[in-house]
C-alpha atoms as a PDB file:
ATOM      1  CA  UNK A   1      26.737-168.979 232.241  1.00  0.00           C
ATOM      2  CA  UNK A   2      24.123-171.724 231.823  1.00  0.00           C
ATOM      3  CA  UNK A   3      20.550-170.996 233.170  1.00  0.00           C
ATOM      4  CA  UNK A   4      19.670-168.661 235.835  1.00  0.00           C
ATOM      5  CA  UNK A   5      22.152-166.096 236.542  1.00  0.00           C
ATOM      6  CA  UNK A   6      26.067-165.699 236.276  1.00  0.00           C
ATOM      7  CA  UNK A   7      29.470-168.227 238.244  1.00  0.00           C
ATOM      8  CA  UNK A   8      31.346-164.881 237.993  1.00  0.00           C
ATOM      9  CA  UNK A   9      34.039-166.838 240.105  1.00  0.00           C
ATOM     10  CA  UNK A  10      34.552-169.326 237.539  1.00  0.00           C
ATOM     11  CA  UNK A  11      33.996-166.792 234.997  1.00  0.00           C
ATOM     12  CA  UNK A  12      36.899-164.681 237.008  1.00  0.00           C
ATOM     13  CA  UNK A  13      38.993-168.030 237.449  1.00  0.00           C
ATOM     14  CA  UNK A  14      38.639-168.981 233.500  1.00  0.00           C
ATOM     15  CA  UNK A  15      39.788-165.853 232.163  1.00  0.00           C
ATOM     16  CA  UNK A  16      41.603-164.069 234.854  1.00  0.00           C
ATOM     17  CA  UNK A  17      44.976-165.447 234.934  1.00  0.00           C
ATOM     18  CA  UNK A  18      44.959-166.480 231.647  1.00  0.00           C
ATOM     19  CA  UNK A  19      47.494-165.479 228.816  1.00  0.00           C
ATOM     20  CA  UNK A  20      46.578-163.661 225.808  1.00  0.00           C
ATOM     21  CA  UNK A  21      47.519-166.513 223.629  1.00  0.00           C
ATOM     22  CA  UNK A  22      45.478-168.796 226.043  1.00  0.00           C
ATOM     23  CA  UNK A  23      42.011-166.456 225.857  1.00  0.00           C
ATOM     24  CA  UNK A  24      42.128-166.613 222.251  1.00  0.00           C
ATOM     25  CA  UNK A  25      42.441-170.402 221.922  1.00  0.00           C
ATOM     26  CA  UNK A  26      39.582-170.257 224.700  1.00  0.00           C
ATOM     27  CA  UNK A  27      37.864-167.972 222.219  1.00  0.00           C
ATOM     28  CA  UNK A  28      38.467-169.895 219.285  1.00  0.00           C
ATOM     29  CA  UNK A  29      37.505-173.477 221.351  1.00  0.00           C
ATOM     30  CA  UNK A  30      34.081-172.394 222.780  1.00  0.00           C
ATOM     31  CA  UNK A  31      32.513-171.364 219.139  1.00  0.00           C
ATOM     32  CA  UNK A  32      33.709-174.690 218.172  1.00  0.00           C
ATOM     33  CA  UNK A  33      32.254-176.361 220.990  1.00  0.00           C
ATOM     34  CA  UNK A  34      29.008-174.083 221.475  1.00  0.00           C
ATOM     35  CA  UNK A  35      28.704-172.487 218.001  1.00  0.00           C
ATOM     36  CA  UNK A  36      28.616-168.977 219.997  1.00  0.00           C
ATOM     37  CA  UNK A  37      30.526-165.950 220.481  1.00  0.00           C
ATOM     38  CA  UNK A  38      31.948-165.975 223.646  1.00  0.00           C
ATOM     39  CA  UNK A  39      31.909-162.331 223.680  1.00  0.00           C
ATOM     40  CA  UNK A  40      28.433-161.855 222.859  1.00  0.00           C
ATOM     41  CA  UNK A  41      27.871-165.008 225.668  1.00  0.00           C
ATOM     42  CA  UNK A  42      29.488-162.550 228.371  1.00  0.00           C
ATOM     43  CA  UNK A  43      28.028-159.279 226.946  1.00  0.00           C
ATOM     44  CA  UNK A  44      24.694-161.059 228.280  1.00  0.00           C
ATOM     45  CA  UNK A  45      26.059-162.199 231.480  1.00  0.00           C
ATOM     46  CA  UNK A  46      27.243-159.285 232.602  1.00  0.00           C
ATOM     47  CA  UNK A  47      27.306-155.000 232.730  1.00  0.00           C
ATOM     48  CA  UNK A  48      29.447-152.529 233.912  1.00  0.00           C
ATOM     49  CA  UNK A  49      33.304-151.890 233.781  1.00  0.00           C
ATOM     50  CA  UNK A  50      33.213-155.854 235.072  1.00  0.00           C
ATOM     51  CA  UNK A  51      31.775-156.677 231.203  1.00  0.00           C
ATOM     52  CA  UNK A  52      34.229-154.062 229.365  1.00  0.00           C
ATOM     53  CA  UNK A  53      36.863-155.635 231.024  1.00  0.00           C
ATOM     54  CA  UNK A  54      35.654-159.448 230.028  1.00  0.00           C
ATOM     55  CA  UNK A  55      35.247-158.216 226.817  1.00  0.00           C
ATOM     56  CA  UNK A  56      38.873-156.777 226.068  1.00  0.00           C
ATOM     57  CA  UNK A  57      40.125-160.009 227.439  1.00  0.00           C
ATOM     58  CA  UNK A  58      38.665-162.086 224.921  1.00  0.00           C
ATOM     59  CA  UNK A  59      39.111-159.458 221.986  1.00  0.00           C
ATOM     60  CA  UNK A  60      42.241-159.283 219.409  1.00  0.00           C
ATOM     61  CA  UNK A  61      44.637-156.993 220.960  1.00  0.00           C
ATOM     62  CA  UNK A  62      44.423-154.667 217.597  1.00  0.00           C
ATOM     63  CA  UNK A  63      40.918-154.457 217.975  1.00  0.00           C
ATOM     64  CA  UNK A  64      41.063-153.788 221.705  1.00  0.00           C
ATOM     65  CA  UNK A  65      43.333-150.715 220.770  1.00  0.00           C
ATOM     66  CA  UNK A  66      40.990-149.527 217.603  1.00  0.00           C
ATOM     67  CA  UNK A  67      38.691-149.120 220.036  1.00  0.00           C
ATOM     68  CA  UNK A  68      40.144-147.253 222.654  1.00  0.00           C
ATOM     69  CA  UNK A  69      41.529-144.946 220.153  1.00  0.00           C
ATOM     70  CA  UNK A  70      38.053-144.528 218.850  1.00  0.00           C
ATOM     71  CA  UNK A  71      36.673-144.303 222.777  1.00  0.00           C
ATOM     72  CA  UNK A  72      39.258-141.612 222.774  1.00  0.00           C
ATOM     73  CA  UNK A  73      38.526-139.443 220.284  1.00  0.00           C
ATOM     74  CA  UNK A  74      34.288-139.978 220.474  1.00  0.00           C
ATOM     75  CA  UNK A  75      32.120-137.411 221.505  1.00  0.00           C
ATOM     76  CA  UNK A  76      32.731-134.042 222.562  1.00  0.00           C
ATOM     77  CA  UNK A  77      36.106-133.013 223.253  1.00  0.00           C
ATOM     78  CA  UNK A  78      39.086-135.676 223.170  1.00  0.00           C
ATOM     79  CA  UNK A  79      40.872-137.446 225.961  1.00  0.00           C
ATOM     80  CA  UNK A  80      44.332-136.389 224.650  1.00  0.00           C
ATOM     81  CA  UNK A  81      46.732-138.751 227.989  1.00  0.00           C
ATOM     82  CA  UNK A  82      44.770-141.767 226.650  1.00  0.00           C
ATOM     83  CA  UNK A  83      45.665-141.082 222.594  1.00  0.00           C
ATOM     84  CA  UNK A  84      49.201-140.231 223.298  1.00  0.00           C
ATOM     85  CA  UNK A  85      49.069-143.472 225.583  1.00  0.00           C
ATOM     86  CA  UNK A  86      47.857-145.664 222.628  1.00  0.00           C
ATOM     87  CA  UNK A  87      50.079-144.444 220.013  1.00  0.00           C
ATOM     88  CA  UNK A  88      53.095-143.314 221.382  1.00  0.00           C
ATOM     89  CA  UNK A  89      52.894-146.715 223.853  1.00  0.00           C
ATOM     90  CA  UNK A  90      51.474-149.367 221.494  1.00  0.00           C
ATOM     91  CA  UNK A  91      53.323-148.417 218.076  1.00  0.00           C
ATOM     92  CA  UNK A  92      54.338-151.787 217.406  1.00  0.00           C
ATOM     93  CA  UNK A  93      51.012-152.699 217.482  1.00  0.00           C
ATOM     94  CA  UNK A  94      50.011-149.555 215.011  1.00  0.00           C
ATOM     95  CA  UNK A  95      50.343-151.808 211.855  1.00  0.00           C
ATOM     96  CA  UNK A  96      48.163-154.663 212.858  1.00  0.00           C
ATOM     97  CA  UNK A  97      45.307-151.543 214.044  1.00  0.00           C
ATOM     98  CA  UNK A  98      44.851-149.577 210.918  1.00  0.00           C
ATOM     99  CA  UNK A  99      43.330-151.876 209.090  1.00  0.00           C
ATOM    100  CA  UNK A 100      40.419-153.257 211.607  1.00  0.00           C
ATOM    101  CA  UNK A 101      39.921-149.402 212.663  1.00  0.00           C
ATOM    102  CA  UNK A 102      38.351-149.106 209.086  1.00  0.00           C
ATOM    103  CA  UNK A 103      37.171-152.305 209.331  1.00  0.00           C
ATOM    104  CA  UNK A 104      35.650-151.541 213.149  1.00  0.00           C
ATOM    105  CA  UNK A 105      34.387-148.071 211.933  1.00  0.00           C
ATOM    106  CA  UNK A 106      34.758-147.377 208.419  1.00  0.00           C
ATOM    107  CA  UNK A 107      37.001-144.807 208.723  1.00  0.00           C
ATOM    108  CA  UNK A 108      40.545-144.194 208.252  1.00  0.00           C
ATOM    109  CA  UNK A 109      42.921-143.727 211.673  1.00  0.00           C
ATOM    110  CA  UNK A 110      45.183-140.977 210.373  1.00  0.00           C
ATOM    111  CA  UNK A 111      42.163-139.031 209.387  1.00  0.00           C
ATOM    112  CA  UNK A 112      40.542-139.855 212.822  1.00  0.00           C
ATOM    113  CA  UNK A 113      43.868-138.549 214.488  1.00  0.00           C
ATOM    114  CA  UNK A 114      43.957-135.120 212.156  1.00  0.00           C
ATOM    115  CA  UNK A 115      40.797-134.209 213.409  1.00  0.00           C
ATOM    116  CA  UNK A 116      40.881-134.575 216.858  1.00  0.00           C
ATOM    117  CA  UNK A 117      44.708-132.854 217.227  1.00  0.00           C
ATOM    118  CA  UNK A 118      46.692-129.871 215.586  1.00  0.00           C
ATOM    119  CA  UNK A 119      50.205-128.467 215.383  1.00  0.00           C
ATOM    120  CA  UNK A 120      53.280-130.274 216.335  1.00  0.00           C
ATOM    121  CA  UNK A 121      51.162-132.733 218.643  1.00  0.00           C
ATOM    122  CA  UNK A 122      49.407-133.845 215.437  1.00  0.00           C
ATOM    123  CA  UNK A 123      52.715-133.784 213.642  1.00  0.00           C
ATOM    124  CA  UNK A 124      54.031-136.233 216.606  1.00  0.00           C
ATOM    125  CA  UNK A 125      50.904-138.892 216.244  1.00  0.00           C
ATOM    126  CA  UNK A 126      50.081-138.960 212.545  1.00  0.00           C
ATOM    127  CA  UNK A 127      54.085-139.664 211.845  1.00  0.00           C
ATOM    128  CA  UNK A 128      53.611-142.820 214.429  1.00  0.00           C
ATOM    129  CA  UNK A 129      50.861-143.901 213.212  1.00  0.00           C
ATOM    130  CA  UNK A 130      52.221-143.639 209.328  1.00  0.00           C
ATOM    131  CA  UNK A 131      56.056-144.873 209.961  1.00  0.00           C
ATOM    132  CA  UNK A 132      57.089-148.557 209.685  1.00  0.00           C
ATOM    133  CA  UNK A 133      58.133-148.958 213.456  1.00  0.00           C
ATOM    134  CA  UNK A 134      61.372-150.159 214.138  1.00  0.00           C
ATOM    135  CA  UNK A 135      62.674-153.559 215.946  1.00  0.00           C
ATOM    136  CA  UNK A 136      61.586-153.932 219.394  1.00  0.00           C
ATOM    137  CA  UNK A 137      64.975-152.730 221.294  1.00  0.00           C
ATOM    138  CA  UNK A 138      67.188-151.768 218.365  1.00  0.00           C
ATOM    139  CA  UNK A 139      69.395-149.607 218.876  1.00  0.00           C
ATOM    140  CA  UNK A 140      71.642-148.116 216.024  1.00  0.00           C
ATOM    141  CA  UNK A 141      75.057-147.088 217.972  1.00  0.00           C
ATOM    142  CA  UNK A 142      76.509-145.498 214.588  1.00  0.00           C
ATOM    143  CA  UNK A 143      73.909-142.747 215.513  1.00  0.00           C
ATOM    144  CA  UNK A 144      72.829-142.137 218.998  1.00  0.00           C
ATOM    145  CA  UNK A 145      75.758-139.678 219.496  1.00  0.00           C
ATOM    146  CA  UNK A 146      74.293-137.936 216.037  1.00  0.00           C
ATOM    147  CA  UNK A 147      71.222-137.822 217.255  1.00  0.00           C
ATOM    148  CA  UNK A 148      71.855-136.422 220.692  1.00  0.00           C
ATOM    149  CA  UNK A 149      73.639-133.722 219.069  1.00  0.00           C
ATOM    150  CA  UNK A 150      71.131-132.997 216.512  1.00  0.00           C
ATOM    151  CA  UNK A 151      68.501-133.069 219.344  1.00  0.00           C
ATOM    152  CA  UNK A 152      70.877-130.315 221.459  1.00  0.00           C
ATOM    153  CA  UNK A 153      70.887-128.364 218.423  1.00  0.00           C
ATOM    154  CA  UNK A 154      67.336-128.391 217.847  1.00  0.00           C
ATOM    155  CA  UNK A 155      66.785-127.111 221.191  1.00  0.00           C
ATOM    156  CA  UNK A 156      68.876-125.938 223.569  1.00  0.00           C
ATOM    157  CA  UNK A 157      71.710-125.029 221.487  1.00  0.00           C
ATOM    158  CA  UNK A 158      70.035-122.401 219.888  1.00  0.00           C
ATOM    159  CA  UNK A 159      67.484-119.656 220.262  1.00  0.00           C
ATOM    160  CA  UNK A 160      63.844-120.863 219.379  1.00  0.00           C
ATOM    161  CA  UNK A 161      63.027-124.885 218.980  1.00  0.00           C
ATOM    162  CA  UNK A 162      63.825-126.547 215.399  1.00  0.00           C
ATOM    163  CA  UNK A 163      60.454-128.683 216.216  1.00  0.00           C
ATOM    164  CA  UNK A 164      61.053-130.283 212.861  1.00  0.00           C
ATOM    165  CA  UNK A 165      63.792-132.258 214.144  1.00  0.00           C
ATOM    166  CA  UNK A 166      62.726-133.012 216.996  1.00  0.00           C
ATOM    167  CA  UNK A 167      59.724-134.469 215.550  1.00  0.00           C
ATOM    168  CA  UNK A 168      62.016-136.443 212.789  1.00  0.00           C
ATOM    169  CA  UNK A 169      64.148-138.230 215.608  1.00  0.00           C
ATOM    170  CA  UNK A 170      61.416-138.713 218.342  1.00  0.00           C
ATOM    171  CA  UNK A 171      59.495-140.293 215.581  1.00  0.00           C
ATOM    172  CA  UNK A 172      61.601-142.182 213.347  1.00  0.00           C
ATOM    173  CA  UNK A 173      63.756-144.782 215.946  1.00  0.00           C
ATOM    174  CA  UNK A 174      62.690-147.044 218.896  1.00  0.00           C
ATOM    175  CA  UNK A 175      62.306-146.404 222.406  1.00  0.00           C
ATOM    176  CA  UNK A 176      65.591-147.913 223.329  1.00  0.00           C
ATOM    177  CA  UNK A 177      67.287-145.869 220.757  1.00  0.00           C
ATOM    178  CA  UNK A 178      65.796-142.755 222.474  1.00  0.00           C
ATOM    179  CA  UNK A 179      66.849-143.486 225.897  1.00  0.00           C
ATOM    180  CA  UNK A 180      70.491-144.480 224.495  1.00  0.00           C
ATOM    181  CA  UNK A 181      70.184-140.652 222.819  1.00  0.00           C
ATOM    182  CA  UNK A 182      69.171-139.639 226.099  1.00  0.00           C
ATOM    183  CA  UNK A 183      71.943-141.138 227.836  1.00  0.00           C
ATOM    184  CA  UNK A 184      73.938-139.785 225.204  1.00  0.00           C
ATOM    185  CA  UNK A 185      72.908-136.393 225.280  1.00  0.00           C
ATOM    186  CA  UNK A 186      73.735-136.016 229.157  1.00  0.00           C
ATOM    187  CA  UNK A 187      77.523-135.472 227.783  1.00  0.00           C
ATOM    188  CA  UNK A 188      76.435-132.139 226.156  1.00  0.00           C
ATOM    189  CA  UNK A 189      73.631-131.004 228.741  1.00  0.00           C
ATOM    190  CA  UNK A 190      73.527-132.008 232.732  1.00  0.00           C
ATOM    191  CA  UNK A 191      70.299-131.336 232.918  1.00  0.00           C
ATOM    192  CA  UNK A 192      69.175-134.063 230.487  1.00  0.00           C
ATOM    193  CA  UNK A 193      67.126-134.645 227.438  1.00  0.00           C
ATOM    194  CA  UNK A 194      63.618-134.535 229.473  1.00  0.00           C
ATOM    195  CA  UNK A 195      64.170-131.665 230.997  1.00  0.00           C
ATOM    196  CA  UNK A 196      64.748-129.746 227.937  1.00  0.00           C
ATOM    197  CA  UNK A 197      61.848-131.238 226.183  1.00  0.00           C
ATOM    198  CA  UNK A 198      59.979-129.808 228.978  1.00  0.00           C
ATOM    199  CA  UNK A 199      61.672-126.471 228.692  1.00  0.00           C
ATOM    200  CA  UNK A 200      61.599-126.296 225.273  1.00  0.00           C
ATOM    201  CA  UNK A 201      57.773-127.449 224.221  1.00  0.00           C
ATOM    202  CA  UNK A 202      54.269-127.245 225.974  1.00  0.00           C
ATOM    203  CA  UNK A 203      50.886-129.236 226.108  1.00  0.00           C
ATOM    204  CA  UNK A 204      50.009-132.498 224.039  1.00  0.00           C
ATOM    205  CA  UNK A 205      53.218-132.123 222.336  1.00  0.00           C
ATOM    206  CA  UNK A 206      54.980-132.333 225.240  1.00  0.00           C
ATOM    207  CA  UNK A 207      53.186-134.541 226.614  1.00  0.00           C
ATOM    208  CA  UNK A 208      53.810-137.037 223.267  1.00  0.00           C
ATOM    209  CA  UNK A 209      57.286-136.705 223.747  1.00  0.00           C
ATOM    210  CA  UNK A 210      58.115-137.310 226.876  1.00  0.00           C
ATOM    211  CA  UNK A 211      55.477-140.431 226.878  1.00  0.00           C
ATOM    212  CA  UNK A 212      57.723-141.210 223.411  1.00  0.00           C
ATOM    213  CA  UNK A 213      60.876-141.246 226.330  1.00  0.00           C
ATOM    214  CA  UNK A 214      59.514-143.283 228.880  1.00  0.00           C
ATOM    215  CA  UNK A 215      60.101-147.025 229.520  1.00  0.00           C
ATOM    216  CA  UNK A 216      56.789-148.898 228.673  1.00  0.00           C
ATOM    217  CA  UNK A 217      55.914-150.183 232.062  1.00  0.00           C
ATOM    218  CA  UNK A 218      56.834-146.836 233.622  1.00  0.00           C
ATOM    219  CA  UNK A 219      54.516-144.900 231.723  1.00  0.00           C
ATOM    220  CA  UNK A 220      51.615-147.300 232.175  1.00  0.00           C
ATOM    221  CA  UNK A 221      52.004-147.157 236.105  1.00  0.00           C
ATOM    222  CA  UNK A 222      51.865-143.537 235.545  1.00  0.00           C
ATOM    223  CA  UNK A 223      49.153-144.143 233.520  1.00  0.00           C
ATOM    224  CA  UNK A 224      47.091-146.381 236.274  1.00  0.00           C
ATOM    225  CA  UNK A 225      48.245-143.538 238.843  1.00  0.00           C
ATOM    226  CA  UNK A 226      46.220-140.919 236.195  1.00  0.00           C
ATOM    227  CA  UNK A 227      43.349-143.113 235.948  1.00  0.00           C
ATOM    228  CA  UNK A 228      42.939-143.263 240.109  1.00  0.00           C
ATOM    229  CA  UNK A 229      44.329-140.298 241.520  1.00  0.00           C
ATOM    230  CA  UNK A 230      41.577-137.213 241.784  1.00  0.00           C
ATOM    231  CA  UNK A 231      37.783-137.282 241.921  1.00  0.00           C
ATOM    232  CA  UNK A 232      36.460-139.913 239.741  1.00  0.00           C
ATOM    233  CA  UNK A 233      38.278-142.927 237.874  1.00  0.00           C
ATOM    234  CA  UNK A 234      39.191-142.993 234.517  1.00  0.00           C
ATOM    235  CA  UNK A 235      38.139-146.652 233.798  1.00  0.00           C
ATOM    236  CA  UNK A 236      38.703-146.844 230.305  1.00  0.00           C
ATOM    237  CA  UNK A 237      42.426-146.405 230.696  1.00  0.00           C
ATOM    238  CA  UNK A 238      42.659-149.495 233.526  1.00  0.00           C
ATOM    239  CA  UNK A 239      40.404-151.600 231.067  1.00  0.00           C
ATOM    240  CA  UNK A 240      43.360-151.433 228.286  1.00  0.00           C
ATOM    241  CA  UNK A 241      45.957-151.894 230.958  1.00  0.00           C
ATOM    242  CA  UNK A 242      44.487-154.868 232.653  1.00  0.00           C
ATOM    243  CA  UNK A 243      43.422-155.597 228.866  1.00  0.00           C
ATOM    244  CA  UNK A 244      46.597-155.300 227.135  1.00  0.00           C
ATOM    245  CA  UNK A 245      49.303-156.831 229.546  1.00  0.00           C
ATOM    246  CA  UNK A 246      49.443-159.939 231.022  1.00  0.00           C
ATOM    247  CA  UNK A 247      50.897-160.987 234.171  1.00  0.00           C
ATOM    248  CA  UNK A 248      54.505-160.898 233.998  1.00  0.00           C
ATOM    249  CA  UNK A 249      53.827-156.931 232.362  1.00  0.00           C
ATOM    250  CA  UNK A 250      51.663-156.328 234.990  1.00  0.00           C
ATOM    251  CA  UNK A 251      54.172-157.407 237.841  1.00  0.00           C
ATOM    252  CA  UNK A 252      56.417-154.546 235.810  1.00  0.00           C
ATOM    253  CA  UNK A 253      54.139-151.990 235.584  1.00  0.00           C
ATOM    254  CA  UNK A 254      53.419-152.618 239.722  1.00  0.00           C
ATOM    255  CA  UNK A 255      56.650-152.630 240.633  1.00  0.00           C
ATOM    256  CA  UNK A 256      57.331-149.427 238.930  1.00  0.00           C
ATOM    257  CA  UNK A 257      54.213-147.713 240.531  1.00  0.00           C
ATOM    258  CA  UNK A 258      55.729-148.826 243.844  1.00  0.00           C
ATOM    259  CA  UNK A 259      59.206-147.085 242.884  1.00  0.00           C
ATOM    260  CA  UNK A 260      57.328-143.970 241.404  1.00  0.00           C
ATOM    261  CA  UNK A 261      54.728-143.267 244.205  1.00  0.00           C
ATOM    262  CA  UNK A 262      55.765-145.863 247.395  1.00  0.00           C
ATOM    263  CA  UNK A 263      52.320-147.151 247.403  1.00  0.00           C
ATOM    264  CA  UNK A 264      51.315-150.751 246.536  1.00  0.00           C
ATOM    265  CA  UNK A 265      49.366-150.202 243.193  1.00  0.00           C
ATOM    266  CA  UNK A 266      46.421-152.720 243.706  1.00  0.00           C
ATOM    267  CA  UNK A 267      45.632-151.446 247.068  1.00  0.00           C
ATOM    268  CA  UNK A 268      45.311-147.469 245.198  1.00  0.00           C
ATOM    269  CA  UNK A 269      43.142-149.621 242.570  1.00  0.00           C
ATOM    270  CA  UNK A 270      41.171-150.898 245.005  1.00  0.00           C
ATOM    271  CA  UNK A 271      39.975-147.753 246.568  1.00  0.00           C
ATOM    272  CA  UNK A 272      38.453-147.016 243.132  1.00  0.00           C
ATOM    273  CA  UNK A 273      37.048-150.142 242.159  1.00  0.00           C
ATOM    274  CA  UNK A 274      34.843-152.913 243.583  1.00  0.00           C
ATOM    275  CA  UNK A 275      32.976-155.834 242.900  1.00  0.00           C
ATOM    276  CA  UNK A 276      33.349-158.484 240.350  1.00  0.00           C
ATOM    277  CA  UNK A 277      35.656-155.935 237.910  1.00  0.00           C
ATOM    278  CA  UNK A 278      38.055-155.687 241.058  1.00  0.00           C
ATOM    279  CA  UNK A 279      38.410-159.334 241.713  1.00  0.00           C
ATOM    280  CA  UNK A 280      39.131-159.302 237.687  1.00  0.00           C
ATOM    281  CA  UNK A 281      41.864-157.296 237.723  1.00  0.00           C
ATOM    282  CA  UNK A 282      42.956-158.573 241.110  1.00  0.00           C
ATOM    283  CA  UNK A 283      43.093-162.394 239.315  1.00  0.00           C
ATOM    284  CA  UNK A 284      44.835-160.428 236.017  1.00  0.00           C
ATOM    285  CA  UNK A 285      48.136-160.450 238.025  1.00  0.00           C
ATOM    286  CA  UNK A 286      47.985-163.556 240.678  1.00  0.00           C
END
């Protein structure tokens, strides 16, 4: 970055394949070397999606995700598929966020969340956000058959939805706990656990729940797949993907977008994106 314009390949060589562990002790080495930010260094060098992306990549995860969230809910209007993405995906990462969102923006996540959403969806978000998450992949077998039956009751075993509940054990265990209710619940409804969240609630709500019952790297490819597919491209959503994952998640989160839509899912990025912020997130997973 020295003198007269940019090395965006060695920039793009640097940073690209690196993990997040590794960018931060690049992060931490170059204001010890240079007495600069390296952020503010490349913030210079740089515009575009091709700088947002540098940027997240040499950012704290939790502050990457304060300020999606914030991204999210700025302006007129709210993007609702990227705030379910970042709480109902990231949870375990919830903790660590609060506190540098009022840091970040002096002002306080839960109220952030109330204002932008309402009902049950609010309900679904603000209980994330405020709950102690659970291990990564525990599973308590005492009560997955419970669970799947209080979930049947809440629902489709009897007229109207007890939302209540469903909220209480959507929110209150991990995402491999829900997909052993869901397995669970297949022994007191064929049609499955999804489909009667589908039948049974509507809009953001739904939407929360079923994100809630989806694998991690499923829902991002899904996610990438939103970001791409139509006129325009949601760029904000593939910065935190390319952002937040590093390459063995992103070989996941590809290999499920093959399985969901039989396309390659860099090629379908590539028809979106160009330049210097391709080659980024084409070195991201090499």
């Amino acid at each position: 970055m020295r003198g007269a314009g940019t090395n965006d390949t060695e920039v793009i060589r640097v940073l690209g394949p690196r993990s997040y562990q590794e960018r931060m002790a690049i992060v931490d080495a170059y204001r010890a070397r240079f007495a600069r930010s390296l952020k503010d260094d490349l913030h210079s060098e740089t515009s575009g999606n091709y700088r947002r992306l540098l940027e997240a990549l040499v950012t704290p995860r939790p502050n990457v995700i304060a300020q999606a969230i914030y991204d999210a809910c700025a302006g007129i209007g709210t993007d609702d598929y990227q705030l379910i993405t970042l709480i109902t995906q990231f949870d375990l990462d919830l903790p660590a966020v609060i506190p540098v969102y009022k840091t970040m923006f002096r002002k306080d996540l839960v109220a952030t969340v109330k204002s932008e959403t309402s009902g049950h969806y609010e309900d679904v978000l603000v209980n994330l956000i405020l709950r102690r998450p659970p291990p990564l992949g525990y599973v308590n077998a005492a009560t997955v058959p419970l669970d799947a039956k209080a979930f049947y009751q809440a629902g489709e075993g009897r007229r109207g939805t007890n939302d209540k509940e469903y909220i209480r054990i959507m929110t209150t265990n991990s995402q491999a706990h829900l997909l052993a209710v869901a397995e669970a619940y297949r022994s007191l409804s064929p049609k499955g656990m999804r489909a009667a969240i589908e039948s049974e609630t509507s809009g953001n709500y739904r939407q929360s729940l079923l994100s809630l019952l989806t694998p991690h790297h499923r829902w991002m490819a899904q996610a990438v797949h939103h970001a791409i597919e139509g006129a325009g491209t949601e760029d904000a959503i593939l910065v935190f993907v390319f952002a937040l994952h590093d390459k063995p998640d992103l070989q996941l989160i590809a290999r499920e977008y093959r399985t969901l839509y039989q396309k390659d899912m860099m090629t379908d990025v590539k028809k979106d994106i160009s330049g210097n912020y391709e080659r980024l997130c084409f070195a991201r997973l090499q």
